[in-house]
C-alpha atoms as a PDB file:
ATOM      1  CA  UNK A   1       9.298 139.140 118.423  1.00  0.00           C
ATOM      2  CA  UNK A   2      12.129 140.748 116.481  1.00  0.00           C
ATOM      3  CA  UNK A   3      14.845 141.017 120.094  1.00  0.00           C
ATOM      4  CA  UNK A   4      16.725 137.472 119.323  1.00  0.00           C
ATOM      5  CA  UNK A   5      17.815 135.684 122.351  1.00  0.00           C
ATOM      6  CA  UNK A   6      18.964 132.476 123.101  1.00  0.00           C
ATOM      7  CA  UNK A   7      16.452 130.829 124.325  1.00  0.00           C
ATOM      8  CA  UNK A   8      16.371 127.041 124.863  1.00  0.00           C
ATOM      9  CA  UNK A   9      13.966 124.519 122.763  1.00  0.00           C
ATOM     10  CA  UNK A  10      11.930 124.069 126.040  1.00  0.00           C
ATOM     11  CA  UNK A  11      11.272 127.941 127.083  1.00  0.00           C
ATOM     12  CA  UNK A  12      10.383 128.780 123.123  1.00  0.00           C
ATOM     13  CA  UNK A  13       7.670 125.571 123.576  1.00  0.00           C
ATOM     14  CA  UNK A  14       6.837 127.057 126.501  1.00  0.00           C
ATOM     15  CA  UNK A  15       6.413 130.198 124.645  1.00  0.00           C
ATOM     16  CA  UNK A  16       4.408 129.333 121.822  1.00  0.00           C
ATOM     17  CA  UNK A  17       2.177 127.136 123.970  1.00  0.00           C
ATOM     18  CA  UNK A  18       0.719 130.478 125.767  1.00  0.00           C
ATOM     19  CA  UNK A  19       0.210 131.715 122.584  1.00  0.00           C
ATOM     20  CA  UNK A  20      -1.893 128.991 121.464  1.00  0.00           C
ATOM     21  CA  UNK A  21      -3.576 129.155 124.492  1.00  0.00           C
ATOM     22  CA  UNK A  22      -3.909 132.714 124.294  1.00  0.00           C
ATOM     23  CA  UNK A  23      -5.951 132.079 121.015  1.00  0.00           C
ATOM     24  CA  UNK A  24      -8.300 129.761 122.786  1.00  0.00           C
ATOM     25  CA  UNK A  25      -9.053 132.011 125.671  1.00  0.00           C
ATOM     26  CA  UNK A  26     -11.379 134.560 126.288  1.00  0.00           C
ATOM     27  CA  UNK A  27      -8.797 137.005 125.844  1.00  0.00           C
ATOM     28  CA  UNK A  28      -8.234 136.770 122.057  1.00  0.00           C
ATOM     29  CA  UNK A  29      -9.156 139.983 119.604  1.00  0.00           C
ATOM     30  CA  UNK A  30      -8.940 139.973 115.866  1.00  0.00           C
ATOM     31  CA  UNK A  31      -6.650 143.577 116.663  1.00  0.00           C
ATOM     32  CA  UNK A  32      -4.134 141.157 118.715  1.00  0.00           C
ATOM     33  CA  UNK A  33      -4.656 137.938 116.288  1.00  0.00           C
ATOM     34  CA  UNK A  34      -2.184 139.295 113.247  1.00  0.00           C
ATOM     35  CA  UNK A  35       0.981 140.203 115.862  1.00  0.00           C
ATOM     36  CA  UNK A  36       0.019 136.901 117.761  1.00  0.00           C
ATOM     37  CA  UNK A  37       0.164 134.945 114.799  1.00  0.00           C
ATOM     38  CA  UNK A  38       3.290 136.238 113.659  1.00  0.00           C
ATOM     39  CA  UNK A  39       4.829 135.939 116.764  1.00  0.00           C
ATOM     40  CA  UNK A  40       3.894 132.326 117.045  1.00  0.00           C
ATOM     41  CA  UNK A  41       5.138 131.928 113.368  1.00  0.00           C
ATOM     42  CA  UNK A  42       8.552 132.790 113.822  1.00  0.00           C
ATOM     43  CA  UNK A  43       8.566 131.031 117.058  1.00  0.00           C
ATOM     44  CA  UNK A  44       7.728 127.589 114.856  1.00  0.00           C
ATOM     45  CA  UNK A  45      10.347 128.322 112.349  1.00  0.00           C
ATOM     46  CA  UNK A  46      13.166 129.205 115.295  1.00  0.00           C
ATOM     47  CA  UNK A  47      11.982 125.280 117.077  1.00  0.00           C
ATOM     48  CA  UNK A  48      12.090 123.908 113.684  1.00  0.00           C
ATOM     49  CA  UNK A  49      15.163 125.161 112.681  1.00  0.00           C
ATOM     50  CA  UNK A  50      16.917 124.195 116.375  1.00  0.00           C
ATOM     51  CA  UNK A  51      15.343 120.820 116.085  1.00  0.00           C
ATOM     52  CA  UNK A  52      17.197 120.453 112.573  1.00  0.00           C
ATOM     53  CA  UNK A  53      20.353 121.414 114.227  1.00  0.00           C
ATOM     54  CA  UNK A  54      19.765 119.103 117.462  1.00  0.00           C
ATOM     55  CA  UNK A  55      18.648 116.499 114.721  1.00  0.00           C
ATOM     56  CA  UNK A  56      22.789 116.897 112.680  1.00  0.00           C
ATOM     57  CA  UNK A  57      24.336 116.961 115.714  1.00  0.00           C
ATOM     58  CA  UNK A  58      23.287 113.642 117.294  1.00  0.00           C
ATOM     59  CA  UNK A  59      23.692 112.360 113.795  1.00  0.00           C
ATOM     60  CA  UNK A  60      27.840 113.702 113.795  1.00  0.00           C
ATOM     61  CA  UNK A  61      27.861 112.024 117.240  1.00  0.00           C
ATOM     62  CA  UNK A  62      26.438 108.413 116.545  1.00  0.00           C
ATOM     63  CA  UNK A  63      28.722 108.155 113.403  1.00  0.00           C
ATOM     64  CA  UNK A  64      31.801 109.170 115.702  1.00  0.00           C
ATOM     65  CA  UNK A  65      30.454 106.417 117.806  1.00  0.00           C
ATOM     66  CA  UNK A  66      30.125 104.259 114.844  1.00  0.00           C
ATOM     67  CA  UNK A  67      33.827 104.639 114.032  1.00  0.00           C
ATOM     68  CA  UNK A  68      35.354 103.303 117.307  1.00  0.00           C
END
């Protein structure tokens, strides 16, 4: 998954949920499990990171809220 797009929280959830499911179904091969993986890796580290950002955000908001 190296194209970056900018995809919402929800669709990359969305996303990595197939791919967990894709490991659980009769459809998984050890020749597909390393680019799976991967794929599901960075897709952690992207939700993390937006999370974070979602996370700073609401926290600049509530202290603007704090200050009236």
């Amino acid at each position: 998954m190296s194209q970056r797009t900018n995809k919402s929280v929800s669709e990359k959830m969305a996303q990595l949920g197939k791919l967990v499911a894709w490991f659980e179904s009769d459809e998984f091969t050890l020749e597909d499990a390393i680019e799976k993986f991967r794929e599901a890796e960075e897709l952690a580290k992207s939700i993390e990171n937006d999370l974070k950002n979602i996370k700073n955000d609401i926290n600049v908001i509530k202290k603007r809220f704090d200050e009236v």
